[in-house]
PDB file of N, CA and C in Angstrom:
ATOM      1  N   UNK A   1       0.815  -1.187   0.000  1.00  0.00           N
ATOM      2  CA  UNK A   1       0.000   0.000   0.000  1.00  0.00           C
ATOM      3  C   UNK A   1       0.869   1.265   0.000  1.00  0.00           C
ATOM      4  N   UNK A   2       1.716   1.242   0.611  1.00  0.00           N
ATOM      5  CA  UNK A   2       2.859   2.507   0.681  1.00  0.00           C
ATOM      6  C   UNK A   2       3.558   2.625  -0.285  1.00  0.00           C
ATOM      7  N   UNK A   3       4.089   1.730  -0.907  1.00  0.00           N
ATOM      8  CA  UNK A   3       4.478   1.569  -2.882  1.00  0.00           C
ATOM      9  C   UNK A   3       4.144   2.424  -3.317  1.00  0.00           C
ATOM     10  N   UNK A   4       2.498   1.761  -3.328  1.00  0.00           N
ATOM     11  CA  UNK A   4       1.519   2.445  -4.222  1.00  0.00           C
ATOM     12  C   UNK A   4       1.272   4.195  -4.039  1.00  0.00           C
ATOM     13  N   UNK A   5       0.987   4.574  -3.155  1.00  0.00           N
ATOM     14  CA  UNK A   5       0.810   5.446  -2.635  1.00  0.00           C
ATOM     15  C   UNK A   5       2.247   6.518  -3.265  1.00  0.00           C
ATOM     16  N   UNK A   6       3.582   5.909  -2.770  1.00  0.00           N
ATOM     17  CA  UNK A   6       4.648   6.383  -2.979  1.00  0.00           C
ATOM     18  C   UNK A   6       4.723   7.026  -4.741  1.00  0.00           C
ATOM     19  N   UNK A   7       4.148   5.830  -5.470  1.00  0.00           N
ATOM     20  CA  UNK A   7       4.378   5.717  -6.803  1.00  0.00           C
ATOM     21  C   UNK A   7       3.171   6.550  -7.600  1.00  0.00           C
ATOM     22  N   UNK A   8       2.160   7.044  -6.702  1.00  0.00           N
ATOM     23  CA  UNK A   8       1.406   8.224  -7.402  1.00  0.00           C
ATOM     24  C   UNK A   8       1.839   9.319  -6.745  1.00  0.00           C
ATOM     25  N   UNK A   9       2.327   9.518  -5.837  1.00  0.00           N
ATOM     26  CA  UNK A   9       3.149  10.877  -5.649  1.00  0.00           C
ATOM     27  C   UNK A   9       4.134  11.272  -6.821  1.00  0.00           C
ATOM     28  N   UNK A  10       5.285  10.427  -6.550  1.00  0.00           N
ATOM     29  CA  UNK A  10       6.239  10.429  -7.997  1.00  0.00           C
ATOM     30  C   UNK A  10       5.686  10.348  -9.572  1.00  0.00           C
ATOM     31  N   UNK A  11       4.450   9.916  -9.822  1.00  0.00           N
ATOM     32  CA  UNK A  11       4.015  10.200 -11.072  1.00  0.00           C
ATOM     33  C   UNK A  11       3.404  11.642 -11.052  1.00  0.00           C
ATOM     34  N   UNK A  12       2.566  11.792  -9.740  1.00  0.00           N
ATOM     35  CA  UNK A  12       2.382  13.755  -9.963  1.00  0.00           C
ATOM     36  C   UNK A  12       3.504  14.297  -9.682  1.00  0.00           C
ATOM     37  N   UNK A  13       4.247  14.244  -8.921  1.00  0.00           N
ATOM     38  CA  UNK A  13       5.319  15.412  -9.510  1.00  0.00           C
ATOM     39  C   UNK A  13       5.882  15.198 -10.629  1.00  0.00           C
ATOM     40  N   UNK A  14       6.619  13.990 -11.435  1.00  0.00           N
ATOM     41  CA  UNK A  14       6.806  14.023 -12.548  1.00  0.00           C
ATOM     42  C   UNK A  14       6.286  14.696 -13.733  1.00  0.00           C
ATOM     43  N   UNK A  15       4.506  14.299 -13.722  1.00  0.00           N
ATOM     44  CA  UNK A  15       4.038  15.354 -14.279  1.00  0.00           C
ATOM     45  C   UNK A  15       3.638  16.767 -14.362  1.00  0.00           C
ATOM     46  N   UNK A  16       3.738  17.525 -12.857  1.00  0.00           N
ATOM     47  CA  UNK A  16       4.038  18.858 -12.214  1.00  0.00           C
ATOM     48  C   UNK A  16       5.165  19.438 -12.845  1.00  0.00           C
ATOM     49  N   UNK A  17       6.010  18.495 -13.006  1.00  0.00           N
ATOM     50  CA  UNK A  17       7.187  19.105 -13.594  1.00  0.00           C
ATOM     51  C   UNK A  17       7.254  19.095 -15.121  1.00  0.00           C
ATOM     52  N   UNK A  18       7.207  17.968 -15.719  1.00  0.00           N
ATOM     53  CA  UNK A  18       6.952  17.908 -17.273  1.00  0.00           C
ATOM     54  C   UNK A  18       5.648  19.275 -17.757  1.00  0.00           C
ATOM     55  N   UNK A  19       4.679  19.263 -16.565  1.00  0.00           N
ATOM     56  CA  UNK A  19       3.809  20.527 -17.357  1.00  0.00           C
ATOM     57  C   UNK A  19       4.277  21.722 -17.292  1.00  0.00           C
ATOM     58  N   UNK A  20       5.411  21.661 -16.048  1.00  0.00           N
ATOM     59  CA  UNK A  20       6.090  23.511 -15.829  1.00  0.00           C
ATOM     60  C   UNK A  20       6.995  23.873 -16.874  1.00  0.00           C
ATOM     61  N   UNK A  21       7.292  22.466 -17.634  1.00  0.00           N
ATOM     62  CA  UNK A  21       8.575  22.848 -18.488  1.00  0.00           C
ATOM     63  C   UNK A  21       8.000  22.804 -19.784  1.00  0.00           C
ATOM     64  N   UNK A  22       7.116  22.316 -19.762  1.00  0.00           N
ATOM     65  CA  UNK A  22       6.074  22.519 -21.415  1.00  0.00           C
ATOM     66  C   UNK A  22       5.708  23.765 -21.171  1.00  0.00           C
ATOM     67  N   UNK A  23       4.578  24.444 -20.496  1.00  0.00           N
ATOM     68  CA  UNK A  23       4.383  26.150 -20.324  1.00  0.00           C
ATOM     69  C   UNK A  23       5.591  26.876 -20.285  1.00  0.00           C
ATOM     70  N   UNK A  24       6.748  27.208 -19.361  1.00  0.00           N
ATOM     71  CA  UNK A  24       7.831  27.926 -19.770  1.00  0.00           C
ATOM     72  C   UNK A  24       8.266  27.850 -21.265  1.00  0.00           C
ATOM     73  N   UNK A  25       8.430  26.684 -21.907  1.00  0.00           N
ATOM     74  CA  UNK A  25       8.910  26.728 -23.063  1.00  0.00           C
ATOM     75  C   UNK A  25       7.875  27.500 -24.073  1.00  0.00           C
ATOM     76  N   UNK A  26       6.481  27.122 -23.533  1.00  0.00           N
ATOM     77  CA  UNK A  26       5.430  27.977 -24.397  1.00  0.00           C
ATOM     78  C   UNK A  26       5.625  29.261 -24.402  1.00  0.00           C
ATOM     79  N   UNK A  27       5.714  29.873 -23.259  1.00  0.00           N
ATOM     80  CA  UNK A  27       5.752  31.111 -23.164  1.00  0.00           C
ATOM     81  C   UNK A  27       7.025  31.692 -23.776  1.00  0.00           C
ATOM     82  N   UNK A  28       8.266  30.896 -24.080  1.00  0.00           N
ATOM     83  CA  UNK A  28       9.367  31.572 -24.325  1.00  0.00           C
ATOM     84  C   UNK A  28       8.849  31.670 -26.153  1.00  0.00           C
ATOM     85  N   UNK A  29       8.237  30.687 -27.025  1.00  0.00           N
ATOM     86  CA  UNK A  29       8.125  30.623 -27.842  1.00  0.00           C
ATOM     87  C   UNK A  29       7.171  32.027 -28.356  1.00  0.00           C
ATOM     88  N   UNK A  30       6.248  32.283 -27.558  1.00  0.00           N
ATOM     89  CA  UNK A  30       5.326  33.527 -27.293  1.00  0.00           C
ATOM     90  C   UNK A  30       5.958  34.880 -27.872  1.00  0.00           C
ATOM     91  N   UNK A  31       7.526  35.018 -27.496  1.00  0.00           N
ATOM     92  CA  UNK A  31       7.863  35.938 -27.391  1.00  0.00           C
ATOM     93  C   UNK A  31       8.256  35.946 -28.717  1.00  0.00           C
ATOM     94  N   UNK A  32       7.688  37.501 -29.167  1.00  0.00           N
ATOM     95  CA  UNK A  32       8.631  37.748 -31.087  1.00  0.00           C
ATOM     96  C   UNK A  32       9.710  38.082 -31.476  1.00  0.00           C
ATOM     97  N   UNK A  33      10.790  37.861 -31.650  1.00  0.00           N
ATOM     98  CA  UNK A  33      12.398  38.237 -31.744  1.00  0.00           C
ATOM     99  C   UNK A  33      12.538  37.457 -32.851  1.00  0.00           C
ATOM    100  N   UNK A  34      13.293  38.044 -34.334  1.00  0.00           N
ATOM    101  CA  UNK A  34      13.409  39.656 -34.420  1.00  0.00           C
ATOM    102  C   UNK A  34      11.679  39.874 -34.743  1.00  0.00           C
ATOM    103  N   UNK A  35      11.323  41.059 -34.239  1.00  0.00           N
ATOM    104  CA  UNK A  35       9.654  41.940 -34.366  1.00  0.00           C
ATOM    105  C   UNK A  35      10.470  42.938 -35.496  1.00  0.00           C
ATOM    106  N   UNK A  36      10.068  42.940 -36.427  1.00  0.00           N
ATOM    107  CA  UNK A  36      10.594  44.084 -37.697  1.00  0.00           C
ATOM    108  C   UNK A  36       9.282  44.686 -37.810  1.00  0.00           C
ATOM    109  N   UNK A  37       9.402  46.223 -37.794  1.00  0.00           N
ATOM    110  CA  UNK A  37       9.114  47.499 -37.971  1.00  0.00           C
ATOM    111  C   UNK A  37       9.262  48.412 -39.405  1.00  0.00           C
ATOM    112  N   UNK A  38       8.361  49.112 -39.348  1.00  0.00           N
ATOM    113  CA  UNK A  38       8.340  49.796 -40.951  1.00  0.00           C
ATOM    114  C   UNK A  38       9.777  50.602 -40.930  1.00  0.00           C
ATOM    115  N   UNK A  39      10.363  50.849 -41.791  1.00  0.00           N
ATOM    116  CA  UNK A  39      11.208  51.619 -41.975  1.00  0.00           C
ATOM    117  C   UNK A  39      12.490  50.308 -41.908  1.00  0.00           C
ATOM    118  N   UNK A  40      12.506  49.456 -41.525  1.00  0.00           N
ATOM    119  CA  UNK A  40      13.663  49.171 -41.572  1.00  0.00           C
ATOM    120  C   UNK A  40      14.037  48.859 -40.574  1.00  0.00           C
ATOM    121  N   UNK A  41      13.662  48.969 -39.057  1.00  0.00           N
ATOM    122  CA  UNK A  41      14.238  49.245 -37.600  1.00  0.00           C
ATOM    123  C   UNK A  41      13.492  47.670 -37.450  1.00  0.00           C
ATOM    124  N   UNK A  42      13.727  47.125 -36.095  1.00  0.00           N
ATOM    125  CA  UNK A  42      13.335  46.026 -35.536  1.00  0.00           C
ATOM    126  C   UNK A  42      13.733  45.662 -33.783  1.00  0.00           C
ATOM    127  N   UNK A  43      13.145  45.169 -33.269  1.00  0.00           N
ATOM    128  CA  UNK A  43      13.132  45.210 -31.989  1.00  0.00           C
ATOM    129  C   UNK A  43      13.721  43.412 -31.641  1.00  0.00           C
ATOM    130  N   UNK A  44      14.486  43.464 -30.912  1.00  0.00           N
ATOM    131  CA  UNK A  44      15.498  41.923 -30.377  1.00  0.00           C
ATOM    132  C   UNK A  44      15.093  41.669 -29.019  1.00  0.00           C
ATOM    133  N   UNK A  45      14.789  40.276 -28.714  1.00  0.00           N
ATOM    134  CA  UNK A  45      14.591  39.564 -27.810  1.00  0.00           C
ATOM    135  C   UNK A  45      14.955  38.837 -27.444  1.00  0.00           C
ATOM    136  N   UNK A  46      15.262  38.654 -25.921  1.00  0.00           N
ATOM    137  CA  UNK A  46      16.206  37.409 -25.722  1.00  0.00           C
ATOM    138  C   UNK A  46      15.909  36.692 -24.033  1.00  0.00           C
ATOM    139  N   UNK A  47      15.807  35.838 -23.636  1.00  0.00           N
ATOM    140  CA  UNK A  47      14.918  35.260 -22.708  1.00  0.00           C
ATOM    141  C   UNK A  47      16.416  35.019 -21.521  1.00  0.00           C
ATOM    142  N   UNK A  48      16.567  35.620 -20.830  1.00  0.00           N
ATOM    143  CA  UNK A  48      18.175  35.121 -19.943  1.00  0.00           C
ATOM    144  C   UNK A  48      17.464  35.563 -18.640  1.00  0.00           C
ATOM    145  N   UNK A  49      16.599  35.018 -16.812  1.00  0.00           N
ATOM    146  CA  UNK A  49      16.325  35.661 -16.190  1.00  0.00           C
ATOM    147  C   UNK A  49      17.841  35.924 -15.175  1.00  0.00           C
ATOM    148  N   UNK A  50      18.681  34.869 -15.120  1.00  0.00           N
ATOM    149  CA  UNK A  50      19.768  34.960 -14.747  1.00  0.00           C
ATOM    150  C   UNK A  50      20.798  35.788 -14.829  1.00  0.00           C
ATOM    151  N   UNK A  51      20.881  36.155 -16.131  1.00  0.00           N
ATOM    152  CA  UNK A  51      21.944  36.923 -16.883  1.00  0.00           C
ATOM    153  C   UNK A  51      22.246  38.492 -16.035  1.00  0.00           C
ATOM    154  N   UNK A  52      23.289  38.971 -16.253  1.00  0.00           N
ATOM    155  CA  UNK A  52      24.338  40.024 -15.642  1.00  0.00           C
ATOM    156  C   UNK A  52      24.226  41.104 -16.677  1.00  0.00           C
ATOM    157  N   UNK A  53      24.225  40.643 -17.955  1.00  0.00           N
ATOM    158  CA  UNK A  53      24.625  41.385 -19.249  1.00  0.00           C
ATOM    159  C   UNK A  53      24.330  40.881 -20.841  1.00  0.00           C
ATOM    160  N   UNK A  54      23.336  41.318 -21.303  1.00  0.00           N
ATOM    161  CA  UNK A  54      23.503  40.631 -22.900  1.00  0.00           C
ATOM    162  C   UNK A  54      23.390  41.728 -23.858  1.00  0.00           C
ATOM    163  N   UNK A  55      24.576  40.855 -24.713  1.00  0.00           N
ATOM    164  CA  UNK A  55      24.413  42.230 -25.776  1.00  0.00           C
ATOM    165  C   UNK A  55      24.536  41.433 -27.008  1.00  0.00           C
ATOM    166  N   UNK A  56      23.664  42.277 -27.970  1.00  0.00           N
ATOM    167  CA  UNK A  56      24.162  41.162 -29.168  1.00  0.00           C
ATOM    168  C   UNK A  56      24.683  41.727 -30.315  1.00  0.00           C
ATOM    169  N   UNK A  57      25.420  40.720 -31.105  1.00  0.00           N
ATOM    170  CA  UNK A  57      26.711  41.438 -31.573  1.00  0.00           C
ATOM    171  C   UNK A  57      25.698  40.601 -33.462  1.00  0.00           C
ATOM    172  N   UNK A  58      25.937  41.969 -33.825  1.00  0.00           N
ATOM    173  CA  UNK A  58      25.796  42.141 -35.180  1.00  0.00           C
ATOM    174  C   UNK A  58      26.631  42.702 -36.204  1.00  0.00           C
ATOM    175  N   UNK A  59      27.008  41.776 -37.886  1.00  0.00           N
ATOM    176  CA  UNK A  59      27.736  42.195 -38.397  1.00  0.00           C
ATOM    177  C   UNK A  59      27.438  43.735 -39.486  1.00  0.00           C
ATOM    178  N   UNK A  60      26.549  44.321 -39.311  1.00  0.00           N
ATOM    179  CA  UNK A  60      26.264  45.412 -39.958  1.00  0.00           C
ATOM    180  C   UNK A  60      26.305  47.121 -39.421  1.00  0.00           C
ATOM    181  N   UNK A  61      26.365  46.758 -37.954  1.00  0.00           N
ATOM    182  CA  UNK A  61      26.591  47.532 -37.111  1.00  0.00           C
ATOM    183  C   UNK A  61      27.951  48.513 -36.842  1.00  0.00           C
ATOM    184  N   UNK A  62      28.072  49.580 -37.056  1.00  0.00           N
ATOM    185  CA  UNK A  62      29.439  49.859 -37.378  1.00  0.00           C
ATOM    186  C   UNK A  62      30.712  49.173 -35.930  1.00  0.00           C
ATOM    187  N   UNK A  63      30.136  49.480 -34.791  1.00  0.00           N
ATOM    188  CA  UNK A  63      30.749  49.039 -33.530  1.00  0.00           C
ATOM    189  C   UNK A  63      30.495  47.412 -33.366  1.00  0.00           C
ATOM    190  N   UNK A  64      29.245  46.991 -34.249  1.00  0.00           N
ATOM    191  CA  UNK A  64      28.938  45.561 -34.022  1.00  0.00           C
ATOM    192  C   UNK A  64      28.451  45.318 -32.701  1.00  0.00           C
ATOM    193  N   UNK A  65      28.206  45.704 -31.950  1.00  0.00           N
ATOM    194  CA  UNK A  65      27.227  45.412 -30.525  1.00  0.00           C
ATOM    195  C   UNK A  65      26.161  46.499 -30.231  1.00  0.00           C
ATOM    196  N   UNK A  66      25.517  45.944 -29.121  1.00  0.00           N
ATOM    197  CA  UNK A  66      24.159  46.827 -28.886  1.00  0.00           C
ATOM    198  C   UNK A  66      24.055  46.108 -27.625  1.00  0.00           C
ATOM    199  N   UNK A  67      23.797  46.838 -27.067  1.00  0.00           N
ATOM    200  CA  UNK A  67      23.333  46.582 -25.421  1.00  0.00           C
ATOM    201  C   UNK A  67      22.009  46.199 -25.632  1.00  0.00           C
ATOM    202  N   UNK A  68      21.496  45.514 -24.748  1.00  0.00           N
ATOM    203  CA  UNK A  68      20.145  45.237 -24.461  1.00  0.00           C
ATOM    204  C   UNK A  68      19.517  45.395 -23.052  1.00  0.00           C
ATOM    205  N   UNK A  69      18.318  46.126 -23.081  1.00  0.00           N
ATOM    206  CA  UNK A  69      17.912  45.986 -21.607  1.00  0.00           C
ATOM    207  C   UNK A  69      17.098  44.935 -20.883  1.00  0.00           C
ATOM    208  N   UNK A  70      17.728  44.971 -19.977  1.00  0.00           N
ATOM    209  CA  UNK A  70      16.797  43.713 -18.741  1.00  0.00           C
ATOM    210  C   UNK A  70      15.170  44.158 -18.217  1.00  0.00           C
ATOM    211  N   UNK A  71      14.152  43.491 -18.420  1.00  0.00           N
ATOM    212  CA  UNK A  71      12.607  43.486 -18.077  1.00  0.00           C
ATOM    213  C   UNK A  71      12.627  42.975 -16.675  1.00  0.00           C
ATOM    214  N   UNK A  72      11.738  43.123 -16.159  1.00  0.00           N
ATOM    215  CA  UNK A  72      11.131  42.358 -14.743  1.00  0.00           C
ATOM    216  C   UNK A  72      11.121  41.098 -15.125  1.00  0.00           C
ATOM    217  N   UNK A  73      10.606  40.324 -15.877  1.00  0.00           N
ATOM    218  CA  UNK A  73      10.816  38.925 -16.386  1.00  0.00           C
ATOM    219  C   UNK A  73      12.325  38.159 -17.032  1.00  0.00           C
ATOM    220  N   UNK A  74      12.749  39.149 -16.599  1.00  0.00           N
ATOM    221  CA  UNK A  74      13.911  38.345 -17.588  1.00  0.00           C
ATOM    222  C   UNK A  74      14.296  38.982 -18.901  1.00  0.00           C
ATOM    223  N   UNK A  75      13.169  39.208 -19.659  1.00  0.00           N
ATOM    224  CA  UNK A  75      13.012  39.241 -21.059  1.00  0.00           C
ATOM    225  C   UNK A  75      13.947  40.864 -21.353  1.00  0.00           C
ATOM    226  N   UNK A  76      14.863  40.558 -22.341  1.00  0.00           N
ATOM    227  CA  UNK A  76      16.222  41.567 -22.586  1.00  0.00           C
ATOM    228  C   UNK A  76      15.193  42.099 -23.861  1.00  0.00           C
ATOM    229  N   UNK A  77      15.832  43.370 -24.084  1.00  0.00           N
ATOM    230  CA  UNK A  77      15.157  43.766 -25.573  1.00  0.00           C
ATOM    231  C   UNK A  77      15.953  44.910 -25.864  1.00  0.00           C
ATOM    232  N   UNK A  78      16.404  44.768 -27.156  1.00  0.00           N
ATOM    233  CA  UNK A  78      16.668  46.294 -27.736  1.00  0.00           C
ATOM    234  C   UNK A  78      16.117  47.158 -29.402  1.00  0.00           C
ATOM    235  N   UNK A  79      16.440  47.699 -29.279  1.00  0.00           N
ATOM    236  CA  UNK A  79      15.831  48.047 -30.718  1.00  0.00           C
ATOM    237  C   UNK A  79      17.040  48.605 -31.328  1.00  0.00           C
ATOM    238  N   UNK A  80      16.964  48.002 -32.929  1.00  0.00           N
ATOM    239  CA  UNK A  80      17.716  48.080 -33.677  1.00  0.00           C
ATOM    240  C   UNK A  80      17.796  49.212 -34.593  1.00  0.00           C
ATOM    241  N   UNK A  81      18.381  50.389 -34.851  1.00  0.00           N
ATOM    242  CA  UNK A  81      17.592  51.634 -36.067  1.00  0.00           C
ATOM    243  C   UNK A  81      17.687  50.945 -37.282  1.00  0.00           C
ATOM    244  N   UNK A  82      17.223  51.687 -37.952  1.00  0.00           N
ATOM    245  CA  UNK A  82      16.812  51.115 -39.483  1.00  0.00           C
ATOM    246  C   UNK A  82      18.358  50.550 -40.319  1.00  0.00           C
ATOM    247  N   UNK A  83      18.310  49.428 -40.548  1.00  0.00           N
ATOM    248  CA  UNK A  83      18.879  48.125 -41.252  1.00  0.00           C
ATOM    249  C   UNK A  83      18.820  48.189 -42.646  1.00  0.00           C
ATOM    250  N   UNK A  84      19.745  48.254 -43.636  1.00  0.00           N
ATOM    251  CA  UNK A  84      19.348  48.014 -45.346  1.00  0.00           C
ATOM    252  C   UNK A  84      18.636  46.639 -45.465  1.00  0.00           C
ATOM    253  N   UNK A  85      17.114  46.065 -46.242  1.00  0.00           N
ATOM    254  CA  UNK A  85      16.887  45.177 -46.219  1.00  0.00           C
ATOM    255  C   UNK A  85      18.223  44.117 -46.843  1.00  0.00           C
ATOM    256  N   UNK A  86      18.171  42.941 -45.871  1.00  0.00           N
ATOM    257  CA  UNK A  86      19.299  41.941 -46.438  1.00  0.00           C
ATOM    258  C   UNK A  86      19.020  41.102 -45.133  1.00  0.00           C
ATOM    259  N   UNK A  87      19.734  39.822 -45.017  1.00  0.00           N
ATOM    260  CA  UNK A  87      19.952  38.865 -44.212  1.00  0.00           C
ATOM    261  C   UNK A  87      21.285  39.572 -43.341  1.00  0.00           C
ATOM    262  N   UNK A  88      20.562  39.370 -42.069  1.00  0.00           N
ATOM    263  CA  UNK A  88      21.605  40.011 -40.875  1.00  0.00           C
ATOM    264  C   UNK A  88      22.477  38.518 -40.116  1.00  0.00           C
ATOM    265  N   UNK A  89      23.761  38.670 -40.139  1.00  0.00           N
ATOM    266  CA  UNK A  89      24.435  37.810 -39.317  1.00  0.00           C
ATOM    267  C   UNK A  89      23.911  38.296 -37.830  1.00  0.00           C
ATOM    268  N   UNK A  90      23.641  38.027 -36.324  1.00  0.00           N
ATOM    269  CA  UNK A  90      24.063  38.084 -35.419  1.00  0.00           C
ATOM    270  C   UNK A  90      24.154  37.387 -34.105  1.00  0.00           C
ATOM    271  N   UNK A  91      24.267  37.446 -33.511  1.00  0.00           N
ATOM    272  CA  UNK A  91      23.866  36.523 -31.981  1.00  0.00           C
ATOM    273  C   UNK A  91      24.526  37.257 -30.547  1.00  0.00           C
ATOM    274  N   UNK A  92      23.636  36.596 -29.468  1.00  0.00           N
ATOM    275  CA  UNK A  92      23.913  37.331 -28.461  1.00  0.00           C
ATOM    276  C   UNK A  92      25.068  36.966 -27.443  1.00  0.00           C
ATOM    277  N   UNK A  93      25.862  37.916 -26.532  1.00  0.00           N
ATOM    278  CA  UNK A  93      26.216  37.785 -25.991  1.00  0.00           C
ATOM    279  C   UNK A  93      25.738  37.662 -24.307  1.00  0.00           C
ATOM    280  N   UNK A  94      26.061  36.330 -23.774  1.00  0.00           N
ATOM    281  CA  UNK A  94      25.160  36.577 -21.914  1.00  0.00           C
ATOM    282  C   UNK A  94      26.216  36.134 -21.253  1.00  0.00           C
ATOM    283  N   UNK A  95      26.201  37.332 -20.657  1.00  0.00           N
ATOM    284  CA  UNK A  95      27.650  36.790 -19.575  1.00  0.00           C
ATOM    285  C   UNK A  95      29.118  36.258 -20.436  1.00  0.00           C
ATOM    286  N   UNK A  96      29.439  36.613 -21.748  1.00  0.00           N
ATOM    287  CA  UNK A  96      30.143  36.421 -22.383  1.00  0.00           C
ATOM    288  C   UNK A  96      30.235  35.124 -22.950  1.00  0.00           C
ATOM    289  N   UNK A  97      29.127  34.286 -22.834  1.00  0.00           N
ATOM    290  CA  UNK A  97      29.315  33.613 -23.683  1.00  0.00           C
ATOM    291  C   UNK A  97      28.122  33.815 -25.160  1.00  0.00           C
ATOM    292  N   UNK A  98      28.957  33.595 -26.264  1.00  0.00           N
ATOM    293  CA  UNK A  98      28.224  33.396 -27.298  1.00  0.00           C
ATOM    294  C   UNK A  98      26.779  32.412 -27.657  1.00  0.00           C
ATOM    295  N   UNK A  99      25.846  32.661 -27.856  1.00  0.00           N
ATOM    296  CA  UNK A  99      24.333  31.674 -28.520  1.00  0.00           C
ATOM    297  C   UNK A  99      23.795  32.739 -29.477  1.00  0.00           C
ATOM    298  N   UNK A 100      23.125  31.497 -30.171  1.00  0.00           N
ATOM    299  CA  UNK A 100      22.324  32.172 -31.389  1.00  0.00           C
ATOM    300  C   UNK A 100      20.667  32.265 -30.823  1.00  0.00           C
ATOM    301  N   UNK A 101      20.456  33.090 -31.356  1.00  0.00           N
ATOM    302  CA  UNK A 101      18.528  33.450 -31.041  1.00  0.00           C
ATOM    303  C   UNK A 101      17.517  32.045 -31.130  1.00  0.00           C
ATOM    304  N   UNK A 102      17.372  31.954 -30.217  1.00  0.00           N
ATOM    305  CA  UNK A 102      16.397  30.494 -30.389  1.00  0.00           C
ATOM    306  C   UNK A 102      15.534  30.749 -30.839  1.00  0.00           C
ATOM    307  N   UNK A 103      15.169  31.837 -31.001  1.00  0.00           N
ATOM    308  CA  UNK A 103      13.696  32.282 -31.613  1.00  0.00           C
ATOM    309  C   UNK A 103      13.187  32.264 -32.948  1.00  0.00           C
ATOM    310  N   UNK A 104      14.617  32.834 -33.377  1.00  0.00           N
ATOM    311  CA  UNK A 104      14.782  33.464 -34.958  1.00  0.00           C
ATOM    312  C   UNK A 104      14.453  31.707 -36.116  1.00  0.00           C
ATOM    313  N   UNK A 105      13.252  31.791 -36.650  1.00  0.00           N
ATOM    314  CA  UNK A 105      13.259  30.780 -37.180  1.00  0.00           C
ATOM    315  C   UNK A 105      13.289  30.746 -38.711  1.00  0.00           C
TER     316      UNK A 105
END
């Protein structure tokens, strides 16, 4: 009887947990990065609640970086000024290490 008992505890939290990590991931997917804007400009997103610092480094940029700011959630964002249409190299920097936009599909 205590098995049993034991072994539906461990199947709800298992699934407590498998559903917290399906919704977080939903919600990260939620978010629009890159959001492009008329003119050319576009707004960057990046999901780090941990993070110290992200900046993301683009090759069209004369300095090639851009700071991004930190949200109450986590959620970093900056806006980009107007871009010549073309395919942009970039990715972010968090805490110095390099990743590419999980978003950008």
């Amino acid at each position: 009887m205590q098995a049993l008992l034991l072994n539906k505890f461990y199947f709800r939290f298992a699934t407590a947990v498998t559903v917290a990590a399906i919704e977080s991931n939903c919600n990260a997917q939620r978010v629009k990065s890159p959001e492009l804007h008329g003119g050319g400009s576009a707004t960057i997103r990046h999901m780090a609640p941990k993070a110290g610092a992200v900046r993301m480094q683009i090759s069209c940029v004369p300095d090639g970086k851009i700071k991004l700011q930190k949200g109450a959630s986590g959620l970093w964002e900056g806006r980009l000024k107007p871009l010549p249409p073309r395919i942009h190299a970039y990715s972010f920097n968090v805490d110095g290490n390099c990743q590419i936009d999980p978003l950008n599909r």
